[in-house]
Protein backbone atom coordinates (compact mmCIF):
# COMPACT_ATOMS: atom_id res chain seq x y z
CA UNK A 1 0.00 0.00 0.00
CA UNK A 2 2.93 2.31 0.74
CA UNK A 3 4.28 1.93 -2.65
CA UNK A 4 0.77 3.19 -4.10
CA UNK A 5 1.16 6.15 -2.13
CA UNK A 6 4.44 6.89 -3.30
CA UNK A 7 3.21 6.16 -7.18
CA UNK A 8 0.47 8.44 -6.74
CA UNK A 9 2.28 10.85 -4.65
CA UNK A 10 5.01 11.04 -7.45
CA UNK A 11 2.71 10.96 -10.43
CA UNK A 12 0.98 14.05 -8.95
CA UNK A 13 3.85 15.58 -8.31
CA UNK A 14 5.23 15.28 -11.52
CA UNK A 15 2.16 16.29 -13.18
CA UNK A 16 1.93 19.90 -11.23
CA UNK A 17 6.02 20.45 -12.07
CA UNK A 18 5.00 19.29 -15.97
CA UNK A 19 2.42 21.94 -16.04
CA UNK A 20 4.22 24.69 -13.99
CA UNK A 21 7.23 23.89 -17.03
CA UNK A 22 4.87 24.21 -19.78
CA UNK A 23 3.10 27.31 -18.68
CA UNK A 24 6.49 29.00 -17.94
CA UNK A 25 8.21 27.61 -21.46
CA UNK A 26 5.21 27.97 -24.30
CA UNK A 27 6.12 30.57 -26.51
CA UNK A 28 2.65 32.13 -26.47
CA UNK A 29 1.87 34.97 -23.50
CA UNK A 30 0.03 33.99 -20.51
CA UNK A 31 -3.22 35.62 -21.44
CA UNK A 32 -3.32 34.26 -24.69
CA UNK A 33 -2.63 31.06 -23.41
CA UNK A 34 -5.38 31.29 -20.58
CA UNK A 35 -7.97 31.74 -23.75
CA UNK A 36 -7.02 28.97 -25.64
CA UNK A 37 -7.14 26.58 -22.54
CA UNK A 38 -10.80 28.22 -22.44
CA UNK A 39 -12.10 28.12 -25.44
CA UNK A 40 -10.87 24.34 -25.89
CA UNK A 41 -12.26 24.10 -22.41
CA UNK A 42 -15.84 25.20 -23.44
CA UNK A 43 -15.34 23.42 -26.99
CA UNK A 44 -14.64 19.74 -25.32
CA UNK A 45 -18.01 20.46 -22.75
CA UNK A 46 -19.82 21.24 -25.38
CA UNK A 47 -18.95 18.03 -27.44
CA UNK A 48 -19.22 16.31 -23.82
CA UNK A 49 -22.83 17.59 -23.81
CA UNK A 50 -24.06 16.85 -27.45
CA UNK A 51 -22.82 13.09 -26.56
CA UNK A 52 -24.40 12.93 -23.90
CA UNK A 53 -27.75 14.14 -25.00
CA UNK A 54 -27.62 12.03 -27.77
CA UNK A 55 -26.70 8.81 -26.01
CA UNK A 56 -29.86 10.01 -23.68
CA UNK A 57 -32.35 10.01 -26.77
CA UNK A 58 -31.28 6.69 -28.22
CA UNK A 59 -31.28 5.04 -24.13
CA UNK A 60 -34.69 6.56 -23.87
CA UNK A 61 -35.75 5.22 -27.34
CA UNK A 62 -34.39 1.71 -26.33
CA UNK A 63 -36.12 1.81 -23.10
CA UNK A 64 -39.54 3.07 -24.63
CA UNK A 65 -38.82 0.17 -27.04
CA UNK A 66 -38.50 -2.33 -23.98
CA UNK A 67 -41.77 -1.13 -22.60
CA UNK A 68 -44.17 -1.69 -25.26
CA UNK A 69 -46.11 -4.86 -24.35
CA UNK A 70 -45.05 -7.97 -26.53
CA UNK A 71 -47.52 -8.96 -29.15
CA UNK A 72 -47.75 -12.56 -29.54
């Protein structure tokens, strides 16, 4: 269990000082940096969301399907 600790521990770690070095070393300026992160930000939750509400239709459409009494 100790040695999961110290993966995750490390991994996180590394992840923050990864981030910290590629905010610090991108060539772009911070603020134009900040609205790219956003914008692919909203862009991805948007896609998330379409998904989403299409899986939703076609799981209520299967369900309605399930529900309609069997004709023998």
């Amino acid at each position: 269990m100790n040695r999961f600790f110290s993966f995750v521990s490390g991994a996180l770690l590394g992840a923050v000082v990864g981030a910290t070095l590629a905010l610090l070393l991108t060539p772009t300026s911070g603020d134009d940096l900040l609205a790219r992160i956003e914008d692919r930000t909203s862009y991805i939750r948007e896609e998330v969301r379409k998904a989403a509400a299409s899986r939703r239709a076609e799981l209520e459409s299967q369900l309605a399907d399930l529900r309609k009494p069997r004709q023998a």
